[in-house]
PDB file of N, CA and C in Angstrom:
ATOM      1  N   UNK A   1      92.564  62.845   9.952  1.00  0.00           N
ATOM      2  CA  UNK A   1      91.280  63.403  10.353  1.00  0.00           C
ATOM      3  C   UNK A   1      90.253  62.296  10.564  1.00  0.00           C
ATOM      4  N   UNK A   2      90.222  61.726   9.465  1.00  0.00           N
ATOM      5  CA  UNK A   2      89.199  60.468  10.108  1.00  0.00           C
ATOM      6  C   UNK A   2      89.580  59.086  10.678  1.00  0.00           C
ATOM      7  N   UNK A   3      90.861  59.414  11.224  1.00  0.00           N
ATOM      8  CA  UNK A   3      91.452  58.652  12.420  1.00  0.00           C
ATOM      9  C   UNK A   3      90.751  59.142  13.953  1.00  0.00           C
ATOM     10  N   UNK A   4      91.096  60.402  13.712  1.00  0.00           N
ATOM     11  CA  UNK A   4      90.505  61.082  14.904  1.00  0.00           C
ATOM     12  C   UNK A   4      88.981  61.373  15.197  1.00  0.00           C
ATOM     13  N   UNK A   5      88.493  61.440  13.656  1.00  0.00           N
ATOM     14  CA  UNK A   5      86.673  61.034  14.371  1.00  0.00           C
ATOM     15  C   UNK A   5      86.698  59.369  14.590  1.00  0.00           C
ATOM     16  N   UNK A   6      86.817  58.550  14.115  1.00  0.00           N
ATOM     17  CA  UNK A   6      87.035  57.213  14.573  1.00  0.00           C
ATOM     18  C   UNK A   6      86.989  56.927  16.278  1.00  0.00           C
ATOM     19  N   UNK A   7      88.068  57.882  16.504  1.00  0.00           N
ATOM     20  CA  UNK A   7      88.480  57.465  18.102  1.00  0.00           C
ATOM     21  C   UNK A   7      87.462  58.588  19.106  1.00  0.00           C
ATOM     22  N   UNK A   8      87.206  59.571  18.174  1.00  0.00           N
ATOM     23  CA  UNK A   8      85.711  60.491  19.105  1.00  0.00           C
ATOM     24  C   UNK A   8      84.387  59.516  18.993  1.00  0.00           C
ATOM     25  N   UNK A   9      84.308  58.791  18.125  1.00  0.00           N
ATOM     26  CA  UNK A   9      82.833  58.100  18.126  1.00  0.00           C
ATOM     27  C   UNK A   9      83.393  56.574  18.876  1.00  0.00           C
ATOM     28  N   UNK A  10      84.068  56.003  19.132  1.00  0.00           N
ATOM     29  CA  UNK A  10      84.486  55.144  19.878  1.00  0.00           C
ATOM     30  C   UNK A  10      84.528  55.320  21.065  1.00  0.00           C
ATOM     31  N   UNK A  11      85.568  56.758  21.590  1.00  0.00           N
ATOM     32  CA  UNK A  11      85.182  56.957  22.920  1.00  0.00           C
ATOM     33  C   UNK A  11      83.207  58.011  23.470  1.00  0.00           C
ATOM     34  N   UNK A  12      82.442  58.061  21.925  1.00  0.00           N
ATOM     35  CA  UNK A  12      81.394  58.922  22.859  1.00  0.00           C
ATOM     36  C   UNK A  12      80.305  57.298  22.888  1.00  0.00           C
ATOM     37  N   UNK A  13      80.704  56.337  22.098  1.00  0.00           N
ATOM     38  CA  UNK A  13      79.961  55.101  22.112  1.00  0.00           C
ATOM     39  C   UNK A  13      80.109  54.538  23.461  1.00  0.00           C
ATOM     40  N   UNK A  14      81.396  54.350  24.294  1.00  0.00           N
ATOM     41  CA  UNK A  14      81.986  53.753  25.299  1.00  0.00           C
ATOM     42  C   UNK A  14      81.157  54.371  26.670  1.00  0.00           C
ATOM     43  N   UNK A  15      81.435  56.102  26.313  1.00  0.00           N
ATOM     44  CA  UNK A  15      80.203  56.739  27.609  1.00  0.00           C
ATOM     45  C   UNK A  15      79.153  56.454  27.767  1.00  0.00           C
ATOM     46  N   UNK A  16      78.521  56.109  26.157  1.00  0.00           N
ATOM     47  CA  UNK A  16      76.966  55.836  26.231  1.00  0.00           C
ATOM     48  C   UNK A  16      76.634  54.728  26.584  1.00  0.00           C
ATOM     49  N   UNK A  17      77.997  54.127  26.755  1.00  0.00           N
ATOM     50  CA  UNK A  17      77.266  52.343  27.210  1.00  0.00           C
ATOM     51  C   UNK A  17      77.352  52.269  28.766  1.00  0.00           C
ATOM     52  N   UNK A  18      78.633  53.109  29.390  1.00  0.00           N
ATOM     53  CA  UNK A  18      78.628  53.322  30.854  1.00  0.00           C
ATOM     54  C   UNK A  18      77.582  54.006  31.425  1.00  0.00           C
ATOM     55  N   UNK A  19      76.975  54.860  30.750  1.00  0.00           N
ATOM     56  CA  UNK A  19      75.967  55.547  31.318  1.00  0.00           C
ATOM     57  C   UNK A  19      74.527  54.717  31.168  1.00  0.00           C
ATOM     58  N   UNK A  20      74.536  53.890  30.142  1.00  0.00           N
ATOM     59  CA  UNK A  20      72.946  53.105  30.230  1.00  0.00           C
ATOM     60  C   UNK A  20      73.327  52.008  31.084  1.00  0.00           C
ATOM     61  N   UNK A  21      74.456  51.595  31.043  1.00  0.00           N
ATOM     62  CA  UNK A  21      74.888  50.088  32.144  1.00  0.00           C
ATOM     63  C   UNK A  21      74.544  50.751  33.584  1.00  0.00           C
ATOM     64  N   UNK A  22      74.940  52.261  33.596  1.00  0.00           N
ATOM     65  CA  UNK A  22      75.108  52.465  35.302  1.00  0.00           C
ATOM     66  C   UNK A  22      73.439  52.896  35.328  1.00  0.00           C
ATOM     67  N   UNK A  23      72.299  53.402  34.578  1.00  0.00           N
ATOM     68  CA  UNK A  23      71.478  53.223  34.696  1.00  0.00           C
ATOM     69  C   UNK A  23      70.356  52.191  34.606  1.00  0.00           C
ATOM     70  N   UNK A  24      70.660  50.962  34.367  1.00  0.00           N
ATOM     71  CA  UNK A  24      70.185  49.843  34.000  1.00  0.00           C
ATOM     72  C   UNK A  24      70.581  49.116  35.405  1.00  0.00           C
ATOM     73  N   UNK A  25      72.206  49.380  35.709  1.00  0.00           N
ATOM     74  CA  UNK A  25      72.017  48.552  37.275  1.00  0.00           C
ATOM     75  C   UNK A  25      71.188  49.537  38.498  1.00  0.00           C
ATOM     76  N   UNK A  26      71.244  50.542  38.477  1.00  0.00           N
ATOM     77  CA  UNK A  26      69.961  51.251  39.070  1.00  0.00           C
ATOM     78  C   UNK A  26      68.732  50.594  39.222  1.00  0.00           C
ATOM     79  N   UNK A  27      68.211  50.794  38.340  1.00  0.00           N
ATOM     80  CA  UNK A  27      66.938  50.078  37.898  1.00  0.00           C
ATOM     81  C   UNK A  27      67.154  48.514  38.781  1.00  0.00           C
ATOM     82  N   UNK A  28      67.822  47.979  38.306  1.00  0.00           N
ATOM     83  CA  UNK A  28      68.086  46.269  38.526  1.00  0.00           C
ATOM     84  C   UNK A  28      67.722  46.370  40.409  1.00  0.00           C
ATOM     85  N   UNK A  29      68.586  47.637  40.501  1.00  0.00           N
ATOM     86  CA  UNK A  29      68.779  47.782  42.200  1.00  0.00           C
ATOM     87  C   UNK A  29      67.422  47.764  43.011  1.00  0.00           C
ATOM     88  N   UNK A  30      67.216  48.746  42.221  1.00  0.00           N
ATOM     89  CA  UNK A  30      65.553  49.284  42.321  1.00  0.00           C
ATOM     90  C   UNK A  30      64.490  48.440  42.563  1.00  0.00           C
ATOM     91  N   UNK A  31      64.571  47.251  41.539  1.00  0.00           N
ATOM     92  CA  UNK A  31      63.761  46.432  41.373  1.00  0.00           C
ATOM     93  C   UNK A  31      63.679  44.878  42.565  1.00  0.00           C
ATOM     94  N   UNK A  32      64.996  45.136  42.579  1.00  0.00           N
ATOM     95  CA  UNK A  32      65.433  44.176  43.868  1.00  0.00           C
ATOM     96  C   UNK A  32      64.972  44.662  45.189  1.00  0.00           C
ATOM     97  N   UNK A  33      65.449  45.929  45.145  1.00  0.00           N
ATOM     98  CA  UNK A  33      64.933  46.217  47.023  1.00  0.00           C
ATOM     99  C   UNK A  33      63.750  46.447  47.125  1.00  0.00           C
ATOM    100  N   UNK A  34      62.992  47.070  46.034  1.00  0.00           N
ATOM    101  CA  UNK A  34      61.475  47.106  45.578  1.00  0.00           C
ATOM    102  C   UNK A  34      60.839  47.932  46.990  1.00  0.00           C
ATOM    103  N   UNK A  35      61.415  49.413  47.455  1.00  0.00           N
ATOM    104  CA  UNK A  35      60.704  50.332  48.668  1.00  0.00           C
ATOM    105  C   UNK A  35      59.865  50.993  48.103  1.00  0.00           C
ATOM    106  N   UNK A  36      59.178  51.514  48.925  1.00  0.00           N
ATOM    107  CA  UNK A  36      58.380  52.646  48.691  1.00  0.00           C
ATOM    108  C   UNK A  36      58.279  53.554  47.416  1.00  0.00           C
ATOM    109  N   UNK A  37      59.919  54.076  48.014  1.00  0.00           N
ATOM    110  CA  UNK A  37      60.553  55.269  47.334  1.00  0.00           C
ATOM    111  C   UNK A  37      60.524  54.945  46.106  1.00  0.00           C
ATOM    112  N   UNK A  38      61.355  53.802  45.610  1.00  0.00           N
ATOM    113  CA  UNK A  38      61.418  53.439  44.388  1.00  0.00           C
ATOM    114  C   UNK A  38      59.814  52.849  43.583  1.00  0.00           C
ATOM    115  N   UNK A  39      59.170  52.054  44.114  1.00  0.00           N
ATOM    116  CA  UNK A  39      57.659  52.199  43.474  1.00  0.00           C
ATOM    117  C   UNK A  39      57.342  53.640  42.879  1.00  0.00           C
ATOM    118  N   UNK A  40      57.494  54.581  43.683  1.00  0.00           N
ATOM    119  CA  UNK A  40      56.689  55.905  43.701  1.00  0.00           C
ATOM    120  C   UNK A  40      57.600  56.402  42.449  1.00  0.00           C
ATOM    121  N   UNK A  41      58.893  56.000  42.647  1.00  0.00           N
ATOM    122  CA  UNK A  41      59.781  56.546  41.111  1.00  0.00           C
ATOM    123  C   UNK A  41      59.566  56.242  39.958  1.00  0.00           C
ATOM    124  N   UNK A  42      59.014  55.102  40.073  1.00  0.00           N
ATOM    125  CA  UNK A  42      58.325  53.778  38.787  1.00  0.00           C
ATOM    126  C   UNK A  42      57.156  54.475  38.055  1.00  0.00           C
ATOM    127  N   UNK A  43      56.390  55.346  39.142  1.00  0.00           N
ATOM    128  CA  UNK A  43      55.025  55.308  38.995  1.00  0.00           C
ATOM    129  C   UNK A  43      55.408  56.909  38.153  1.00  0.00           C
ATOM    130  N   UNK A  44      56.256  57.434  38.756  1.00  0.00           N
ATOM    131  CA  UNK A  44      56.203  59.096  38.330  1.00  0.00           C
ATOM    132  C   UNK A  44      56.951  58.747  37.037  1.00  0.00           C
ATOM    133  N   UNK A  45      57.793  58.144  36.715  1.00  0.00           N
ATOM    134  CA  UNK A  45      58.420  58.063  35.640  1.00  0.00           C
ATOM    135  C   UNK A  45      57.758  57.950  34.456  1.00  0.00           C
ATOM    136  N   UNK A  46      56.928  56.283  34.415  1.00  0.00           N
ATOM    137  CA  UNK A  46      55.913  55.680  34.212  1.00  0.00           C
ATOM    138  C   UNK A  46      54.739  56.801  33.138  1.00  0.00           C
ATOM    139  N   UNK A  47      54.386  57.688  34.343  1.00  0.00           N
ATOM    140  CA  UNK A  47      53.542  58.800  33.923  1.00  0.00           C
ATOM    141  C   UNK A  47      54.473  59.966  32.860  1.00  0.00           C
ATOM    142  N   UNK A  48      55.927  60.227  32.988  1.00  0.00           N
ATOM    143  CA  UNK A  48      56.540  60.948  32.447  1.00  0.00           C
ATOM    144  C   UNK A  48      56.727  60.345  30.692  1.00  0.00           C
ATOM    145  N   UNK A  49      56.540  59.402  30.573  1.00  0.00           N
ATOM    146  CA  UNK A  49      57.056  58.807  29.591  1.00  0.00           C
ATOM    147  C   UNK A  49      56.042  57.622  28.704  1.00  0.00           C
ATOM    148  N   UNK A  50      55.342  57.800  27.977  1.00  0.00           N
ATOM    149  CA  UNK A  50      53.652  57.148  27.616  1.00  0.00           C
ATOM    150  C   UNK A  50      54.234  56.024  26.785  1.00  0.00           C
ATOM    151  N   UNK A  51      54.262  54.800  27.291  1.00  0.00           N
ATOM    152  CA  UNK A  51      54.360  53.857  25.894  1.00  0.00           C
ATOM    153  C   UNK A  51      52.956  53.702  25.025  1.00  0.00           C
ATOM    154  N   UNK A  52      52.172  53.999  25.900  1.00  0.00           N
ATOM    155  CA  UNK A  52      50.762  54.280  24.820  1.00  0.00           C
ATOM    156  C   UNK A  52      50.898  55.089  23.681  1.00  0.00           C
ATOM    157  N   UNK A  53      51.472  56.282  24.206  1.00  0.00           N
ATOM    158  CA  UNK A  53      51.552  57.040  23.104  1.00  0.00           C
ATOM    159  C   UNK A  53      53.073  56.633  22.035  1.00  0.00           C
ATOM    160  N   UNK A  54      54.024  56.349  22.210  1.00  0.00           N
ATOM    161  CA  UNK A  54      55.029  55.743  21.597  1.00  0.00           C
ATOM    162  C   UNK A  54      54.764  54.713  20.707  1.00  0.00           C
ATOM    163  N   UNK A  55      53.736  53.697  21.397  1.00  0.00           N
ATOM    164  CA  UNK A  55      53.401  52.590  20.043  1.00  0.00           C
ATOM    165  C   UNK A  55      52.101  52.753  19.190  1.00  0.00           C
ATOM    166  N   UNK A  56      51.563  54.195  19.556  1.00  0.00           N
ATOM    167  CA  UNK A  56      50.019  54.318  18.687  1.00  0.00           C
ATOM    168  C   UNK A  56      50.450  54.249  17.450  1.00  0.00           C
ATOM    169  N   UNK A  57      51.648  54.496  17.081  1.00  0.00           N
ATOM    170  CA  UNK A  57      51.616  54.397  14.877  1.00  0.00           C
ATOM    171  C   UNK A  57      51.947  52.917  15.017  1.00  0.00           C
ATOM    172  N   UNK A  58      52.381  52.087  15.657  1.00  0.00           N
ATOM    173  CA  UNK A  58      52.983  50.546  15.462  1.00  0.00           C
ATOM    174  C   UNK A  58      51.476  49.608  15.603  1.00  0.00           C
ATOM    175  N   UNK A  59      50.744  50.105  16.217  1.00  0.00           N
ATOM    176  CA  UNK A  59      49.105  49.696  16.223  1.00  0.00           C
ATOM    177  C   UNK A  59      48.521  49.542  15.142  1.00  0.00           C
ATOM    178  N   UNK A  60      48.639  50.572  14.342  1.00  0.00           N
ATOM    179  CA  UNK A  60      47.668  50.802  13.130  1.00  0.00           C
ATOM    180  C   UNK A  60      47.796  49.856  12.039  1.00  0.00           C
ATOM    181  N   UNK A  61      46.731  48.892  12.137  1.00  0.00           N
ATOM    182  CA  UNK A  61      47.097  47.733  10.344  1.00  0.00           C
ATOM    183  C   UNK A  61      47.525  48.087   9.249  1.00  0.00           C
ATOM    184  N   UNK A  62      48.545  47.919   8.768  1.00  0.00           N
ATOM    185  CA  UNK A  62      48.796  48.655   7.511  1.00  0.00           C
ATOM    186  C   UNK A  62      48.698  47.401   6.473  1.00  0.00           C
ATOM    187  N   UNK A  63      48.138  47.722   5.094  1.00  0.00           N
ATOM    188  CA  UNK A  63      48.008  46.723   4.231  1.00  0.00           C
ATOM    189  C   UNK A  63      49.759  45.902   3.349  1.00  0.00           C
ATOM    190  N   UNK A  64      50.073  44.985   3.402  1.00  0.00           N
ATOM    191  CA  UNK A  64      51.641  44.939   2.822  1.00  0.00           C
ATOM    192  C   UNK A  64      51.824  44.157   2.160  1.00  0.00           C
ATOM    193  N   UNK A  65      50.466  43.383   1.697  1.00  0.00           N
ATOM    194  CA  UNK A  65      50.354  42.434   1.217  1.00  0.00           C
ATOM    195  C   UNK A  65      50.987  42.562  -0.721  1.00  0.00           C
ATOM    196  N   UNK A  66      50.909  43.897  -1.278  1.00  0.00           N
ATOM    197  CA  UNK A  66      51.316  44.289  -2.372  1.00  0.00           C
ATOM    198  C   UNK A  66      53.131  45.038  -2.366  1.00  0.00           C
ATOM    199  N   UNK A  67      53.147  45.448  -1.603  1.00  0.00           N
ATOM    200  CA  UNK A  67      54.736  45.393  -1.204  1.00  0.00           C
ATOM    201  C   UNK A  67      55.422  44.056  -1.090  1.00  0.00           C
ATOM    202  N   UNK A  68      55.073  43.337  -0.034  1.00  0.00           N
ATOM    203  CA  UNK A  68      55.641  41.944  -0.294  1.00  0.00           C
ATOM    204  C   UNK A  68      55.813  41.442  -1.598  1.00  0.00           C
ATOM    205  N   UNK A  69      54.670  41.640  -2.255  1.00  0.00           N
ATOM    206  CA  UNK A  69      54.920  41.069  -3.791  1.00  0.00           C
ATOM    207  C   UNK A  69      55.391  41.292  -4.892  1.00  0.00           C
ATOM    208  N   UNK A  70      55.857  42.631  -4.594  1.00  0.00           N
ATOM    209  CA  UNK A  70      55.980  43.816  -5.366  1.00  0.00           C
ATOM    210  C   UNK A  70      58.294  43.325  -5.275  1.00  0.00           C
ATOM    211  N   UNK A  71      58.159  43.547  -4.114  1.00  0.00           N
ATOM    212  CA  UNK A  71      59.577  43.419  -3.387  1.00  0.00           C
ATOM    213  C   UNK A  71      60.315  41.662  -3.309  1.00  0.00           C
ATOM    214  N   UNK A  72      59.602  41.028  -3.243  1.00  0.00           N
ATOM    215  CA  UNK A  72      59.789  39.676  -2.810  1.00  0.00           C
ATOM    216  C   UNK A  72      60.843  38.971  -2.736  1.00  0.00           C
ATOM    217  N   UNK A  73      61.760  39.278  -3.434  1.00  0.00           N
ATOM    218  CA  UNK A  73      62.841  38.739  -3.348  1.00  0.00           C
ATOM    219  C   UNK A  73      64.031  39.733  -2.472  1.00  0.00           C
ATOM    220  N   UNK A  74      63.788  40.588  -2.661  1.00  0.00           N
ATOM    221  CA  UNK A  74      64.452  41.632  -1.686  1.00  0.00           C
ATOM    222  C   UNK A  74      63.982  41.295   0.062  1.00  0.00           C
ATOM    223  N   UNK A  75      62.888  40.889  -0.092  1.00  0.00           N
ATOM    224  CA  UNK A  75      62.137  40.143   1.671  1.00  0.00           C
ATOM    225  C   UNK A  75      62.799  39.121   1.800  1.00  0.00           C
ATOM    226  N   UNK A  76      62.940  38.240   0.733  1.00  0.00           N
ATOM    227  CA  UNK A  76      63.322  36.728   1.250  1.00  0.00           C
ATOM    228  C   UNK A  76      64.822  37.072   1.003  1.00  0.00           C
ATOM    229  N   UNK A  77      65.931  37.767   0.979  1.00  0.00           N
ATOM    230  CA  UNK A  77      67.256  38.287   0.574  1.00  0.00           C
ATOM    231  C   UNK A  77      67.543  38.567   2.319  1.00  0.00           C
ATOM    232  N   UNK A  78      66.259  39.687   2.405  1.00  0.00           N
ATOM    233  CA  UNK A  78      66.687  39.919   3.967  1.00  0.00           C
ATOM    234  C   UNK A  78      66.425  39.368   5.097  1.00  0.00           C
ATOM    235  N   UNK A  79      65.383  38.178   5.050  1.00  0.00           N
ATOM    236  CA  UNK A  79      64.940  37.413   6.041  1.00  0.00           C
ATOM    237  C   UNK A  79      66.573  36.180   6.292  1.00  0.00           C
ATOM    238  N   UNK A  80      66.548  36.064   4.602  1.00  0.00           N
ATOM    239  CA  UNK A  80      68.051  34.742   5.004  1.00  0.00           C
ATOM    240  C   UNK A  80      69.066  35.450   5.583  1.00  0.00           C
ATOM    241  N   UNK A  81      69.335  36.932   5.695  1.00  0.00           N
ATOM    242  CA  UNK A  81      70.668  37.389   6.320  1.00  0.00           C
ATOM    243  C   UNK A  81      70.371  37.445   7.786  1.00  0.00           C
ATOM    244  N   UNK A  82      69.226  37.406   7.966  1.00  0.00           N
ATOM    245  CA  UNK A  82      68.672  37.490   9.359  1.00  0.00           C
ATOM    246  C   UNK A  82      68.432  39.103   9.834  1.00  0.00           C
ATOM    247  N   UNK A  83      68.517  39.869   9.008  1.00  0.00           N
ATOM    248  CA  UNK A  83      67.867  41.430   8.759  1.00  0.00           C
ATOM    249  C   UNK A  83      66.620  41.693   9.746  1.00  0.00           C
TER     250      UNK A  83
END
């Protein structure tokens, strides 16, 4: 049984990489022939999808200065593994 989820998450990992590769050379395509059409796709997309709104909590200062100190060796544990 967990031979066989093994080889379901292997092959649904494998789709997900064909499907962002075949959408990523899209894009690449896109960006190369750089028409009209494709600007106007940029722009509607662009509008479909807000990185404004996606990074408004990554904005906000948060204080960490007592966590760090609190944790410290657990920070410098994960900085040397390259974490």
């Amino acid at each position: 049984m967990g031979n066989l989820m093994w080889q379901v998450l292997v092959q649904a990992l494998i789709v997900l990489f064909l499907v962002v590769a075949v959408a990523g050379l899209a894009v690449g395509v896109g960006l190369i022939v750089s028409s009209q059409k494709t600007v106007q796709l940029f722009h509607r997309v662009n509008r479909w999808i807000s990185t404004r709104h996606a990074l408004k909590s990554i904005e906000v200062p948060r204080d960490t200065d007592r966590w760090l100190h609190r944790y410290q060796r657990w920070v410098a544990g994960a900085f040397v593994l390259g974490v």
